[in-house]
PDB file of N, CA and C in Angstrom:
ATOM      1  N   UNK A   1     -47.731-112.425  45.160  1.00  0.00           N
ATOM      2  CA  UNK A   1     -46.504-112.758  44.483  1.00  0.00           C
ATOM      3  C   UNK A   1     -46.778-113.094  43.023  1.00  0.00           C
ATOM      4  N   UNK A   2     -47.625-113.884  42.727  1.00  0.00           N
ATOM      5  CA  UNK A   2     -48.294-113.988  41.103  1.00  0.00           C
ATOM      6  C   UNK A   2     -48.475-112.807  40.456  1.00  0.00           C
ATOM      7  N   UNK A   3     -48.917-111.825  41.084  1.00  0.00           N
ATOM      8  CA  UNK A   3     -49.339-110.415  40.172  1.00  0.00           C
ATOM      9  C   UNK A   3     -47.533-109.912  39.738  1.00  0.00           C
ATOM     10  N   UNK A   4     -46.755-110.077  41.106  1.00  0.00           N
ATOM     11  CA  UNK A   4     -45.020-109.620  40.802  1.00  0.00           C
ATOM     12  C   UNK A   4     -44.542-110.769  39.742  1.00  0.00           C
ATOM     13  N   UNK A   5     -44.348-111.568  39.583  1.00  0.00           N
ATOM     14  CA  UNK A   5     -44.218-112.696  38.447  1.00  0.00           C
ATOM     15  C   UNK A   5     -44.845-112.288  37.047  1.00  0.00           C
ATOM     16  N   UNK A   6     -46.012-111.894  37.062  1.00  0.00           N
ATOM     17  CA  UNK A   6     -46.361-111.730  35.924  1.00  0.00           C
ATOM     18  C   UNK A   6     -46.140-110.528  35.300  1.00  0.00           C
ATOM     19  N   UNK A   7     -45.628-109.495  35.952  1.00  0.00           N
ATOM     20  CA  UNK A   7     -45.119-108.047  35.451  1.00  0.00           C
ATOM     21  C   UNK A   7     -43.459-108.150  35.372  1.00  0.00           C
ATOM     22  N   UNK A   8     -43.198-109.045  36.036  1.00  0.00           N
ATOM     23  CA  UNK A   8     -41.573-109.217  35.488  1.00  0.00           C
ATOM     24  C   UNK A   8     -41.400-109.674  34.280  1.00  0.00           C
ATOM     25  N   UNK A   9     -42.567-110.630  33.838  1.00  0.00           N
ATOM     26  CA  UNK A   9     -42.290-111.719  32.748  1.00  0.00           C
ATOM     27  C   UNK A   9     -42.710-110.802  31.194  1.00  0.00           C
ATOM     28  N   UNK A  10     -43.281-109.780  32.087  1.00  0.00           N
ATOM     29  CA  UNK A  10     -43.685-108.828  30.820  1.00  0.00           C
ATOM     30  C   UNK A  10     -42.964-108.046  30.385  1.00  0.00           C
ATOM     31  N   UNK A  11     -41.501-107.874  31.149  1.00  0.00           N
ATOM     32  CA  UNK A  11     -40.664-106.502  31.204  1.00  0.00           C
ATOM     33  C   UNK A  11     -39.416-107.003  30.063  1.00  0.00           C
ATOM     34  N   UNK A  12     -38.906-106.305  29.466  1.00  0.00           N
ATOM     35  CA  UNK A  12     -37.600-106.452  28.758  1.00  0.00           C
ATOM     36  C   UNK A  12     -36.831-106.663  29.576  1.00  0.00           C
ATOM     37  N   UNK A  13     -36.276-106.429  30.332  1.00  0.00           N
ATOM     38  CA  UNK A  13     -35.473-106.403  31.143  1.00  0.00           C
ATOM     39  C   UNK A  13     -35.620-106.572  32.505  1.00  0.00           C
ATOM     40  N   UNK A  14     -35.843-107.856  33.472  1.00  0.00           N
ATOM     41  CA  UNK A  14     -36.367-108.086  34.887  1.00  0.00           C
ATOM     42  C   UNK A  14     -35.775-107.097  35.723  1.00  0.00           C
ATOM     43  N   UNK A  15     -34.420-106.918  35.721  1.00  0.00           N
ATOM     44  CA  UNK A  15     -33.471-106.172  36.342  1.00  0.00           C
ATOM     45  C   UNK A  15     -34.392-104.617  36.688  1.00  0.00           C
ATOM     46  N   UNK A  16     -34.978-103.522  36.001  1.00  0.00           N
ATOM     47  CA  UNK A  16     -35.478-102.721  36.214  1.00  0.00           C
ATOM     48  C   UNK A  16     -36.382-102.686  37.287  1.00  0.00           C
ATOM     49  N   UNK A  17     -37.286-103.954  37.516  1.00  0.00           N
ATOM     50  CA  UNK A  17     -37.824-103.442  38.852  1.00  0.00           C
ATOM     51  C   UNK A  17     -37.596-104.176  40.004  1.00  0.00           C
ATOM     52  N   UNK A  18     -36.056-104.466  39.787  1.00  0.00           N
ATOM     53  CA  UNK A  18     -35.234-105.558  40.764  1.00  0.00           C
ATOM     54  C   UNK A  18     -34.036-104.968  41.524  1.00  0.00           C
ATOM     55  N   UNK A  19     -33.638-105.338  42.501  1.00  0.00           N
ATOM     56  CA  UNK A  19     -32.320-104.647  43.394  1.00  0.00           C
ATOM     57  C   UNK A  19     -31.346-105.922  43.059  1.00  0.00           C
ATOM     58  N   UNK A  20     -30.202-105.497  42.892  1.00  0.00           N
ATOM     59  CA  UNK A  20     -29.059-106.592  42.891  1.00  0.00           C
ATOM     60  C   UNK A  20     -28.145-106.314  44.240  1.00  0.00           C
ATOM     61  N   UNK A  21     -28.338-107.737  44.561  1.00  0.00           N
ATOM     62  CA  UNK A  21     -28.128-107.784  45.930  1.00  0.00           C
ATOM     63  C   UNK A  21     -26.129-108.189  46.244  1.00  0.00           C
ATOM     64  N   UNK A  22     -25.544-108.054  47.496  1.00  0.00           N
ATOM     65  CA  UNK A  22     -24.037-108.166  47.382  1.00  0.00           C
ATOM     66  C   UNK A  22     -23.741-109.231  48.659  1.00  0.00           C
ATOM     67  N   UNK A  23     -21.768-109.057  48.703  1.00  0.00           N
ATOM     68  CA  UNK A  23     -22.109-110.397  49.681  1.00  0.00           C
ATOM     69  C   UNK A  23     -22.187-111.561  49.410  1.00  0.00           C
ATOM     70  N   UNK A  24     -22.881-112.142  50.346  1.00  0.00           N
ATOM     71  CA  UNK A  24     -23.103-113.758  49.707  1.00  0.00           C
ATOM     72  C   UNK A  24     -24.234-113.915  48.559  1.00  0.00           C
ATOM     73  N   UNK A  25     -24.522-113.333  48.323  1.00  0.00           N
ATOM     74  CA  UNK A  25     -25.586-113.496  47.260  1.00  0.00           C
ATOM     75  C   UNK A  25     -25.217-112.699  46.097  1.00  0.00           C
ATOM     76  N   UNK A  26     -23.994-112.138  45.380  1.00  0.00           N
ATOM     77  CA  UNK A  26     -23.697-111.551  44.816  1.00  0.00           C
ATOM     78  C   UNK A  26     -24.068-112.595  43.542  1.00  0.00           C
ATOM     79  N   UNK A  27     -24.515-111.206  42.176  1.00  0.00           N
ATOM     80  CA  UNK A  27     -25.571-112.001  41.001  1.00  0.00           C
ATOM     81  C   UNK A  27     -26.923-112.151  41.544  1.00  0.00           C
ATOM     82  N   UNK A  28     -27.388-112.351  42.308  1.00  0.00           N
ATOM     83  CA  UNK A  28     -28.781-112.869  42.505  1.00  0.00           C
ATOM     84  C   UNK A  28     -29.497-111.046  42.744  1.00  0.00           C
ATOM     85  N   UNK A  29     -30.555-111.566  42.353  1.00  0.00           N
ATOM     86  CA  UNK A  29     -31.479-110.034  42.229  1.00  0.00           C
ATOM     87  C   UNK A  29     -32.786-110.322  43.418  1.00  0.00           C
ATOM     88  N   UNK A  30     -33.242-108.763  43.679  1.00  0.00           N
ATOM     89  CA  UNK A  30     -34.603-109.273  44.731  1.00  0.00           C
ATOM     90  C   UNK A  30     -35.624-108.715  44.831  1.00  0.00           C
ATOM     91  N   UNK A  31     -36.768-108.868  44.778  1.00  0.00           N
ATOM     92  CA  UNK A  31     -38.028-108.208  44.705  1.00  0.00           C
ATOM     93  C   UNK A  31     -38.924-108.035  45.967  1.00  0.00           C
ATOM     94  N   UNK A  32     -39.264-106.878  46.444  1.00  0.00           N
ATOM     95  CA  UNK A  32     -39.829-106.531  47.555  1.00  0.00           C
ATOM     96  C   UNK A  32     -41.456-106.819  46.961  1.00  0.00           C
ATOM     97  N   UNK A  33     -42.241-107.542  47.666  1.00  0.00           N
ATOM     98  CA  UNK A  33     -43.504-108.167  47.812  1.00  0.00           C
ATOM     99  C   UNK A  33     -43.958-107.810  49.088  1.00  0.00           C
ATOM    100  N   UNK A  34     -44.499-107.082  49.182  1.00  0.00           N
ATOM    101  CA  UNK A  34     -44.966-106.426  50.618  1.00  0.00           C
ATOM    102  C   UNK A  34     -43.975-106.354  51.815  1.00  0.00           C
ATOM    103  N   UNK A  35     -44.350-107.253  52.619  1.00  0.00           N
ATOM    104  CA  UNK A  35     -42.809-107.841  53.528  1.00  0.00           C
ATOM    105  C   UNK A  35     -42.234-109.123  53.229  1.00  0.00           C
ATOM    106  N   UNK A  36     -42.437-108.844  52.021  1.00  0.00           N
ATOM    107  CA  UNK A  36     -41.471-110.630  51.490  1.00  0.00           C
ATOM    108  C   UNK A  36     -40.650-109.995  50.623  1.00  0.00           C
ATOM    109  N   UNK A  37     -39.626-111.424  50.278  1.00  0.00           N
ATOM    110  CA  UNK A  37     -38.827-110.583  49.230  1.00  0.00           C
ATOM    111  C   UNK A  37     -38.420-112.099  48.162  1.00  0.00           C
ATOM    112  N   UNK A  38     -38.172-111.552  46.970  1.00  0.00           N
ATOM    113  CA  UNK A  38     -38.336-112.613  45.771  1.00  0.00           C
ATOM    114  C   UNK A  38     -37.027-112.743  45.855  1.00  0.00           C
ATOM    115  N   UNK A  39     -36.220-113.258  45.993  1.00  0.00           N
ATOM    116  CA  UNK A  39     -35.035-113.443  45.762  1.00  0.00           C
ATOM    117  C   UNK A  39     -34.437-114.706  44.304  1.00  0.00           C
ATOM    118  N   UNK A  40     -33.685-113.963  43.207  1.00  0.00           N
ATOM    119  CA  UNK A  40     -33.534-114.289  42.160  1.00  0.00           C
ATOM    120  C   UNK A  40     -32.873-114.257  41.379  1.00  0.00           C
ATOM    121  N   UNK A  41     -32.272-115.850  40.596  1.00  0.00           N
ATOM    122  CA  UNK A  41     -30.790-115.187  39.544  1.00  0.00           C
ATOM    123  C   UNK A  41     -31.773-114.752  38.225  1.00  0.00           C
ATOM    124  N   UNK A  42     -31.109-113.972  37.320  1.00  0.00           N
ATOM    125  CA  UNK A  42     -31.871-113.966  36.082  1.00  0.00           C
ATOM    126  C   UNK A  42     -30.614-114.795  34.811  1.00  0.00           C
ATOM    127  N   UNK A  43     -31.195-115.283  34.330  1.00  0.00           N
ATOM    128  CA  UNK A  43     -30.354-115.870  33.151  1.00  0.00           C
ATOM    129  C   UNK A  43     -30.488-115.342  31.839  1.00  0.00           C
ATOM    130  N   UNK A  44     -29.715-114.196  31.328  1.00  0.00           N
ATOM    131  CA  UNK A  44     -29.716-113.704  29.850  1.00  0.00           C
ATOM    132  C   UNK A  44     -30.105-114.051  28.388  1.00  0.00           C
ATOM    133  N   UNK A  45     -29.621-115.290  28.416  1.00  0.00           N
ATOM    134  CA  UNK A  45     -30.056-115.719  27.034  1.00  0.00           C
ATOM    135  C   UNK A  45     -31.392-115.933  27.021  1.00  0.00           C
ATOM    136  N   UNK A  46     -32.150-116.180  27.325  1.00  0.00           N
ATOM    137  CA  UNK A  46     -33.587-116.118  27.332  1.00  0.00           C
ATOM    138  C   UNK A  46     -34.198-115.662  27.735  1.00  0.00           C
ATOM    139  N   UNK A  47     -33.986-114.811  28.925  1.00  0.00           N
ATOM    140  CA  UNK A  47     -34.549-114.314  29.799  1.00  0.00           C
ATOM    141  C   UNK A  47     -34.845-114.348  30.928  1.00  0.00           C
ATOM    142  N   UNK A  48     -34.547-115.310  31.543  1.00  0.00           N
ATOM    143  CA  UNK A  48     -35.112-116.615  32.478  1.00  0.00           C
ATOM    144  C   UNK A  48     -35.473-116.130  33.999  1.00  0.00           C
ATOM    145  N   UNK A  49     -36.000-115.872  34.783  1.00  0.00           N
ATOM    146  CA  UNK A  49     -35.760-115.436  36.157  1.00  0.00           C
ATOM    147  C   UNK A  49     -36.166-116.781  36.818  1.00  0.00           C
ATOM    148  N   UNK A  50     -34.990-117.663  37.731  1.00  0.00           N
ATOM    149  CA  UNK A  50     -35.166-118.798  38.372  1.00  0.00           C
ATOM    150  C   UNK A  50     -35.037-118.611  39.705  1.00  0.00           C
ATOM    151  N   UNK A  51     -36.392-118.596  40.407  1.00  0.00           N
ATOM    152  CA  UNK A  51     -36.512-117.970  41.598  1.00  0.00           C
ATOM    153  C   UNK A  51     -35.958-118.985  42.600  1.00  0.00           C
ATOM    154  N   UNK A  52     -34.847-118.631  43.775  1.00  0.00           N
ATOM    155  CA  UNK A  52     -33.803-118.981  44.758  1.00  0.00           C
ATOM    156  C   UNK A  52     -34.284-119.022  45.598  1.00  0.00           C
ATOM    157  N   UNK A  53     -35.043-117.828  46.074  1.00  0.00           N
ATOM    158  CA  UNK A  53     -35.852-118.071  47.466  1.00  0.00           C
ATOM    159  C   UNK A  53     -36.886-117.188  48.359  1.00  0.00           C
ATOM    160  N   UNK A  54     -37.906-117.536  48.565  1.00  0.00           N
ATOM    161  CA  UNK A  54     -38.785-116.314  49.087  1.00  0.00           C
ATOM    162  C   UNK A  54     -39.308-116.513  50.862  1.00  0.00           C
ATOM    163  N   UNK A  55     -39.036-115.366  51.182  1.00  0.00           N
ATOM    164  CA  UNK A  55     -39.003-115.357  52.505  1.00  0.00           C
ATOM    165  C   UNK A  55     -39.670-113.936  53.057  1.00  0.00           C
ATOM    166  N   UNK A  56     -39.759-114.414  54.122  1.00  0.00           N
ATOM    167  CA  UNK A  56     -40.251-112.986  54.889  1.00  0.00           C
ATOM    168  C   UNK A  56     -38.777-112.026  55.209  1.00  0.00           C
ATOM    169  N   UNK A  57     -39.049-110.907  55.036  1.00  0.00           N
ATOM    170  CA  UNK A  57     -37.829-110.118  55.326  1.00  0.00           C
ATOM    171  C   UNK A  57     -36.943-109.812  56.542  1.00  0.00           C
ATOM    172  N   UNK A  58     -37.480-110.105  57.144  1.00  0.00           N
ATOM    173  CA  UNK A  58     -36.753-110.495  58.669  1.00  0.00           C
ATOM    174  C   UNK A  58     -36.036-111.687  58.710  1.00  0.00           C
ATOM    175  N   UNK A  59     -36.077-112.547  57.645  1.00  0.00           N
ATOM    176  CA  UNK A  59     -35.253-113.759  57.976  1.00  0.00           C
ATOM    177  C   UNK A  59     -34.576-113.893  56.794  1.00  0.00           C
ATOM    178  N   UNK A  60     -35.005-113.502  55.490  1.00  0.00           N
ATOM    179  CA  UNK A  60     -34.192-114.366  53.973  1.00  0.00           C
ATOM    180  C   UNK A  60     -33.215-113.716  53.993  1.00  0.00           C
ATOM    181  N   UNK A  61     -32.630-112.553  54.758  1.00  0.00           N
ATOM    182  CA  UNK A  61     -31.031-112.327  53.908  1.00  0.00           C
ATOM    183  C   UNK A  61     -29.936-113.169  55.193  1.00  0.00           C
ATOM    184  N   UNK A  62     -30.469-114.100  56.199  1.00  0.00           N
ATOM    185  CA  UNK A  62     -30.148-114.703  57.176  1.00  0.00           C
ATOM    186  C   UNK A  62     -28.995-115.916  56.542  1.00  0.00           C
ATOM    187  N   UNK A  63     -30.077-116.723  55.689  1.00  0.00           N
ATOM    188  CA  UNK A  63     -29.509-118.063  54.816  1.00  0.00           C
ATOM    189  C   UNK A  63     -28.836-117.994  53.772  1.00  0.00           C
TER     190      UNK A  63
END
């Protein structure tokens, strides 16, 4: 998950190697990490990606 963090933080734009997710989580973005998934709002003015929640994929789109 550190190696995915640190290539987001490098990107102009996080969104490109991110899925925006719908539903109850509509706004929040998510990153596939093997069988995990980063789940994340990004905040514009700075850039910000404030990570919401990481889970194994069988369970995080549950909560």
């Amino acid at each position: 998950m550190a190696k995915l963090l640190r290539e987001i933080s490098t990107l102009d734009d996080p969104r490109s190697r991110g899925k925006a997710l719908a539903a109850n989580k509509t706004g929040l973005w998510r990153w596939r990490v093997g069988n995990y998934r980063v789940i994340a709002d990004i905040i514009d003015d700075h850039i910000v990606v404030l990570v919401v929640d990481v889970g194994h994929r069988s369970t995080i789109y549950t909560s």
